[in-house]
Protein backbone atom coordinates (compact mmCIF):
# COMPACT_ATOMS: atom_id res chain seq x y z
CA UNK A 1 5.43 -35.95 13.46
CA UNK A 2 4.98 -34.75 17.26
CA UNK A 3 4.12 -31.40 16.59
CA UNK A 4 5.01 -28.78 19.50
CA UNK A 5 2.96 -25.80 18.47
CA UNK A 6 0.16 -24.16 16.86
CA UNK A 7 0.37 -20.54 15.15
CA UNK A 8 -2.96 -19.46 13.72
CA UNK A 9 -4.11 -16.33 12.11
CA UNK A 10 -7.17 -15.03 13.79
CA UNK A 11 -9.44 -12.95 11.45
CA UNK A 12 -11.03 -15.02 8.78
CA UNK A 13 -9.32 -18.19 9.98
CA UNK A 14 -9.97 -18.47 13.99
CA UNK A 15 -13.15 -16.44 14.36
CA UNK A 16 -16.53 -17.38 13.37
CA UNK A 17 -19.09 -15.02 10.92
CA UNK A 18 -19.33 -13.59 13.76
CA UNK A 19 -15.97 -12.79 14.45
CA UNK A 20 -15.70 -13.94 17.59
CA UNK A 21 -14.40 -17.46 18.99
CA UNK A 22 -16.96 -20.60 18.65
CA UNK A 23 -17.82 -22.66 21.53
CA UNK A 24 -16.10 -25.48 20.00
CA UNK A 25 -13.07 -23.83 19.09
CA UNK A 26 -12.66 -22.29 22.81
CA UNK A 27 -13.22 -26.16 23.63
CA UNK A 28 -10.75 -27.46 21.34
CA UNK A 29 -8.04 -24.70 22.77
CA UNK A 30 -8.57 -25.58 26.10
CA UNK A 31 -7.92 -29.37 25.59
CA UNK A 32 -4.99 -28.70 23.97
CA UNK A 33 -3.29 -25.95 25.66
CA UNK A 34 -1.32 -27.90 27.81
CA UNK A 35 0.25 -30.27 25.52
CA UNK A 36 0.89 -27.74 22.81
CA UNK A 37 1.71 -24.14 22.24
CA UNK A 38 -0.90 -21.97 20.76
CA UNK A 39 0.45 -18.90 19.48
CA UNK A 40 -1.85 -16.12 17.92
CA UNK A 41 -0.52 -14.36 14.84
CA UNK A 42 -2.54 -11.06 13.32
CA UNK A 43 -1.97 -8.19 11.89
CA UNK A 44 -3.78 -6.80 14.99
CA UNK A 45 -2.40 -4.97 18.08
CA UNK A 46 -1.55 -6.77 21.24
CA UNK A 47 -4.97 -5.64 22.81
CA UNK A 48 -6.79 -7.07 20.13
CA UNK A 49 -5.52 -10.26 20.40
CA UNK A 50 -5.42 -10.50 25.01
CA UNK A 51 -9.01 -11.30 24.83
CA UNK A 52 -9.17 -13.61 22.60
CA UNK A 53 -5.97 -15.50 24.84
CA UNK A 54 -7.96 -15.35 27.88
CA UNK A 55 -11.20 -16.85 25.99
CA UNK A 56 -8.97 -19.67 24.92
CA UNK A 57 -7.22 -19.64 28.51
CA UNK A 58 -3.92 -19.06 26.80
CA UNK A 59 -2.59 -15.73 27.80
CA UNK A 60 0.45 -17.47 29.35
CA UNK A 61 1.82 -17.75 25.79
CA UNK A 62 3.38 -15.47 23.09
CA UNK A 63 1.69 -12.91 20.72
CA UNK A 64 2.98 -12.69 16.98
CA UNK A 65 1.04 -8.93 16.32
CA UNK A 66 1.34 -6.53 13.44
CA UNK A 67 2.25 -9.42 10.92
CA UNK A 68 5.16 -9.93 12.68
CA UNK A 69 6.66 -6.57 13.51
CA UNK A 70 5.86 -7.47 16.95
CA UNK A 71 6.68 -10.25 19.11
CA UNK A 72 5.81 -10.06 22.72
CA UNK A 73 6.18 -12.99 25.45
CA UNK A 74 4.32 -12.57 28.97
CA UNK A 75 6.18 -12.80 31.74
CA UNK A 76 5.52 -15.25 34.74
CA UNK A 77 4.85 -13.20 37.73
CA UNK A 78 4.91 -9.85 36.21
CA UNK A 79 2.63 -7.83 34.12
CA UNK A 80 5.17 -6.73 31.97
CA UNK A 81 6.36 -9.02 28.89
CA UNK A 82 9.69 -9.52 26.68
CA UNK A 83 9.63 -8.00 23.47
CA UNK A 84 11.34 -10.49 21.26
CA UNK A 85 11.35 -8.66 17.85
CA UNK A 86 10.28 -5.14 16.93
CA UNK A 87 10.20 -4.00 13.50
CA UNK A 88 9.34 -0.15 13.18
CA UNK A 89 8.63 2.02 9.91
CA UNK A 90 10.79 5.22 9.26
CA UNK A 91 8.87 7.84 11.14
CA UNK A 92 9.40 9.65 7.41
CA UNK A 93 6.84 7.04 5.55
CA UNK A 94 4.54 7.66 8.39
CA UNK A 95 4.67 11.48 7.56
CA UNK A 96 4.13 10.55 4.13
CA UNK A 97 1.39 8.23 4.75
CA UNK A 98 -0.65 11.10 6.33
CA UNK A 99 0.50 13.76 3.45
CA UNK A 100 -0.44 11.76 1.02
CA UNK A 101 -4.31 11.37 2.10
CA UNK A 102 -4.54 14.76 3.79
CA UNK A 103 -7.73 16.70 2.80
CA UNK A 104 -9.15 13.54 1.48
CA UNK A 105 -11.75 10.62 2.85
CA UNK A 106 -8.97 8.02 3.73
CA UNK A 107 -9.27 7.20 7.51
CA UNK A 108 -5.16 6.77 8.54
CA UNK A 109 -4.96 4.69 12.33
CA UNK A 110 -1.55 4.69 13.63
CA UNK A 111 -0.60 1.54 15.57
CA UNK A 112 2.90 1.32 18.08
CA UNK A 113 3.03 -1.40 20.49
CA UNK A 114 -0.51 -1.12 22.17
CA UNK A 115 -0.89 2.27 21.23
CA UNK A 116 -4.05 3.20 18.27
CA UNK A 117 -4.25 6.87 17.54
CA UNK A 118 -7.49 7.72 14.86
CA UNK A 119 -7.98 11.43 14.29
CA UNK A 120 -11.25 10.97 15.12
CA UNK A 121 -13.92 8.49 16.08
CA UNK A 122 -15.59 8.27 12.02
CA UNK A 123 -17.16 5.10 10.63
CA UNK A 124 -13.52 3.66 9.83
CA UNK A 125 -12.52 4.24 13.97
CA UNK A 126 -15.71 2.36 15.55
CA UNK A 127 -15.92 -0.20 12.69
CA UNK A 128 -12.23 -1.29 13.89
CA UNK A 129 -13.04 -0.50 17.60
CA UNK A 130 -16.30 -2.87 17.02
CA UNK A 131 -14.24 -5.58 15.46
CA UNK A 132 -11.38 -5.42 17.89
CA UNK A 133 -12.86 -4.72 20.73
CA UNK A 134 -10.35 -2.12 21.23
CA UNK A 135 -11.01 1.75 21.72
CA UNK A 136 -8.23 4.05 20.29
CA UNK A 137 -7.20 7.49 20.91
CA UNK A 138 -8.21 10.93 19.20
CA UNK A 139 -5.05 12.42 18.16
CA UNK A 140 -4.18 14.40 14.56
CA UNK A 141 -1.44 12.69 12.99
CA UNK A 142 1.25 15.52 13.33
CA UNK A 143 0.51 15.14 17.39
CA UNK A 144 1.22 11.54 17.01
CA UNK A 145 4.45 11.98 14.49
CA UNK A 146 5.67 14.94 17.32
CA UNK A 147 5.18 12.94 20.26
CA UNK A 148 6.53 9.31 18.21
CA UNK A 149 9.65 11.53 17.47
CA UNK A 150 10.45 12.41 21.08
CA UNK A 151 10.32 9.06 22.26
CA UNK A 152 12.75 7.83 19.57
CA UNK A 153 10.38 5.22 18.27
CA UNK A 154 8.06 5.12 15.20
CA UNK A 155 4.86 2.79 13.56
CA UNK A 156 4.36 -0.96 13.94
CA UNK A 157 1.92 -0.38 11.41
CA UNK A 158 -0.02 2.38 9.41
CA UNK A 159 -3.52 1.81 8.50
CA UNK A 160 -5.06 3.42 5.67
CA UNK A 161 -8.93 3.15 5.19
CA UNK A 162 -11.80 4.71 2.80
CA UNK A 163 -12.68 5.28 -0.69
CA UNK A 164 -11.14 2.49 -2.94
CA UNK A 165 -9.95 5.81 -5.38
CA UNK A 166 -8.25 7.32 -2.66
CA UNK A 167 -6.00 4.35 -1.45
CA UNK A 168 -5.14 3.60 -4.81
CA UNK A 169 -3.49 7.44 -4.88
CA UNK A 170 -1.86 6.89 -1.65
CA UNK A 171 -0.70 3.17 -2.49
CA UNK A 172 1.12 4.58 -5.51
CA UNK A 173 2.88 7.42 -3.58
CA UNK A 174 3.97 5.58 -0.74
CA UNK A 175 5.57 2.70 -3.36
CA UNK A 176 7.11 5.51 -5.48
CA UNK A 177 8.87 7.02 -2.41
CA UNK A 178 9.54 4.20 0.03
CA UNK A 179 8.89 0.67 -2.13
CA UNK A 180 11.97 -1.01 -0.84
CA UNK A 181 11.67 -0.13 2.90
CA UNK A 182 8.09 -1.04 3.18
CA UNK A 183 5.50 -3.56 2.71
CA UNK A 184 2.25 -2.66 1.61
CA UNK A 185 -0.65 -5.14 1.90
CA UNK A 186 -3.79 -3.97 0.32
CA UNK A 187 -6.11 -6.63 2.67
CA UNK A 188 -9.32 -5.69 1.02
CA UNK A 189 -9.86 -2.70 -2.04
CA UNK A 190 -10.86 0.09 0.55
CA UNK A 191 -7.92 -0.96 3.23
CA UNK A 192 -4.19 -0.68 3.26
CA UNK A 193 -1.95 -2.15 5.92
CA UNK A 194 1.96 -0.06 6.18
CA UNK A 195 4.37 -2.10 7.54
CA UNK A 196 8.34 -2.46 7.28
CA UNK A 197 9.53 -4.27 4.78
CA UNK A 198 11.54 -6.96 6.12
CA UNK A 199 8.48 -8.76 8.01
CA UNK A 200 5.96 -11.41 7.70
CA UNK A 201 4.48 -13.91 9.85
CA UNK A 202 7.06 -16.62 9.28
CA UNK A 203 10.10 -14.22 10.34
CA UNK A 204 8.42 -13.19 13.49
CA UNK A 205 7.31 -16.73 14.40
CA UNK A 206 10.74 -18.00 13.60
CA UNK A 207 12.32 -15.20 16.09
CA UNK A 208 10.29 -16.38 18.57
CA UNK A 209 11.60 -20.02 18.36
CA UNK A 210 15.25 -19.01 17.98
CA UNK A 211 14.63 -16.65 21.78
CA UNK A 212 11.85 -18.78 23.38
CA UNK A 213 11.73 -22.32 22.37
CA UNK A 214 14.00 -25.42 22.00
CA UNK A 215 12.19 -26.72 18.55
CA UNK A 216 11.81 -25.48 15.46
CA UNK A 217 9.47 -24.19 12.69
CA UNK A 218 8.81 -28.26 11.25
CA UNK A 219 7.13 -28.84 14.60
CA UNK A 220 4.63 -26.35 14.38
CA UNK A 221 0.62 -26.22 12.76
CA UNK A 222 0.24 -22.89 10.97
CA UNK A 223 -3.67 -22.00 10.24
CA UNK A 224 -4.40 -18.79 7.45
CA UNK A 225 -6.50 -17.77 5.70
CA UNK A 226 -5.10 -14.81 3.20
CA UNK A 227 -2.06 -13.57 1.48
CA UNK A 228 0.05 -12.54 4.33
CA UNK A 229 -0.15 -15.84 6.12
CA UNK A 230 1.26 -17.39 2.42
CA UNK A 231 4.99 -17.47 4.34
CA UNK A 232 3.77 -18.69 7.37
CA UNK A 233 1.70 -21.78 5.89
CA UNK A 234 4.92 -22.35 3.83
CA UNK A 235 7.53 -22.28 6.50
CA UNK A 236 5.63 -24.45 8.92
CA UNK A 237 5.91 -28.28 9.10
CA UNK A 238 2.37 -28.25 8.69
CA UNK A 239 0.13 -25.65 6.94
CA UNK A 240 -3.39 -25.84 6.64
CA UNK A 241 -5.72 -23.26 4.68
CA UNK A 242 -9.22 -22.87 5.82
CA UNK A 243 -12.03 -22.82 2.46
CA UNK A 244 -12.47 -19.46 2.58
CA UNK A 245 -8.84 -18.81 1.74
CA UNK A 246 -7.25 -16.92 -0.87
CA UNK A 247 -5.79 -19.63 -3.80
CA UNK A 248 -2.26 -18.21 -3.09
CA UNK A 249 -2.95 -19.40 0.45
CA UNK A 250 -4.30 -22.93 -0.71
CA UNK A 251 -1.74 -24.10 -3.08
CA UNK A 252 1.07 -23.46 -0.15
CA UNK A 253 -0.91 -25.32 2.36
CA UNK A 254 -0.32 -29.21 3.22
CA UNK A 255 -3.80 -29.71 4.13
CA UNK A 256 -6.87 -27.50 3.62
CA UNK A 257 -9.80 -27.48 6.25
CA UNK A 258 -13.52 -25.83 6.63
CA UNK A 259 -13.59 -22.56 6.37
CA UNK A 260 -13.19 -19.82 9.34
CA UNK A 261 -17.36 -19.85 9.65
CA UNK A 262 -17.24 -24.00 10.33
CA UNK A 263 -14.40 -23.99 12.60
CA UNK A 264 -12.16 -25.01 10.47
CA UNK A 265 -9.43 -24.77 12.63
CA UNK A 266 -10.69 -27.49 15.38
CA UNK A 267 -12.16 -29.67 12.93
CA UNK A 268 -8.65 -30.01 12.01
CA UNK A 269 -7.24 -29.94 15.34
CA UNK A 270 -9.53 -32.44 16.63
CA UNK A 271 -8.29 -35.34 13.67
CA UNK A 272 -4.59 -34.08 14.45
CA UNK A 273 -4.61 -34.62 17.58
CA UNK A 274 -6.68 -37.42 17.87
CA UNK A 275 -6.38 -39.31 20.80
């Protein structure tokens, strides 16, 4: 198989232990780039992800962000880009989300497009902003919902953060009210990600193909490491799980590499596309 295109996670799966981009992944990239599509699919915001593009001297090509709620393609010329797919969640779960951990510990970032509103810079705020390498906005959450509700538009995603106790509360509130219109993806015990229901990153890479590209989703390498790249390892022509994955991960995946910490994703990069 001539494969056309690479989609790869990014936290645990691209970046190193210290989450950033090896030398010999940036060097693997950059020999490829021309021959293939690299595509970079997160659960991040598009400003999280443009830096890691321009390290890999890919910012030419697509963004899959919010697990697929957003799909973005640059335009040549033009600092503006095509938004391929947008999926937002009802402006009343995002109310919710923020009732439900009011006067409690739980950290709540709210994420539209390349907008990140924190109500204030705490440990949760400048752990992401560290990680990221993107600095949000102090707004309460009611400011946010008020000015979100003028525009018309609502959350790509919702992030919940803090005490494991607390998220548990709000996890079970938000699925008691809105568990068929969202999706919620409890990452890690002290974080939950909000997102609408009918995403992943399989559907948004798939509505990228179907507006962008001229092949389909058994020409592509998918890379993941946890349980919301499960669809996209499945869907793609050829998945590959780094060590570190989750077991759900591994036993959809065709191949499975070193883990995120060995550059897993070159080393298998390099034998694919062996000259």
């Amino acid at each position: 198989m001539a494969y056309r295109a690479i989609c790869t996670d990014i936290d645990g799966t691209l970046l190193n232990g210290e989450r950033e981009l090896s030398d010999r992944t940036i060097a693997c990239i950059r020999k490829l780039r021309d021959s293939v599509r690299v595509i970079l699919a997160s659960s991040r915001m598009p400003a999280a992800m443009r830096h890691l593009q321009a390290d890999l001297g890919v910012t030419h090509e697509p963004l899959i962000c919010y697990n697929g709620g957003y799909v973005i393609v640059p335009q040549p010329d033009a600092p503006a880009f095509r938004v391929v797919h947008s999926a937002e969640i009802p402006l009343s779960a995002v109310q919710a989300a923020l009732d439900l951990t009011a006067d409690t510990e739980v950290h709540v970032s709210l994420y539209y497009a390349d907008e990140w509103f924190v109500p204030e810079m705490d440990y949760w705020a400048k752990r992401e902003e560290h990680n990221t390498k993107v600095s949000p906005r102090v707004a309460s959450g009611s400011e946010v919902v008020t000015h979100w509700g003028r525009q018309g538009v609502s959350a790509h995603k919702v992030m919940l953060m803090g005490p494991e106790a607390g998220i548990d509360r709000a996890t079970a509130g938000l699925q008691a009210q809105f568990g068929e219109l969202l999706h919620l993806y409890r990452s890690r015990p002290t974080y939950l990600e909000i997102a609408d229901c009918s995403i992943n990153k399989a559907i948004g890479l798939q509505k990228l193909l179907e507006h962008h590209y001229t092949f389909g989703l058994t020409e592509v390498i998918a890379f993941g490491d946890n349980y919301n790249d499960t669809d996209l390892l499945n869907a793609a022509g050829w998945g590959v799980a780094v060590a570190n994955a989750k077991d759900a991960v591994k036993a959809v995946a065709d191949e499975i590499t070193l883990s995120g910490k060995e550059d897993g994703v070159a080393v298998a990069l390099e034998r694919l596309f062996a000259d």
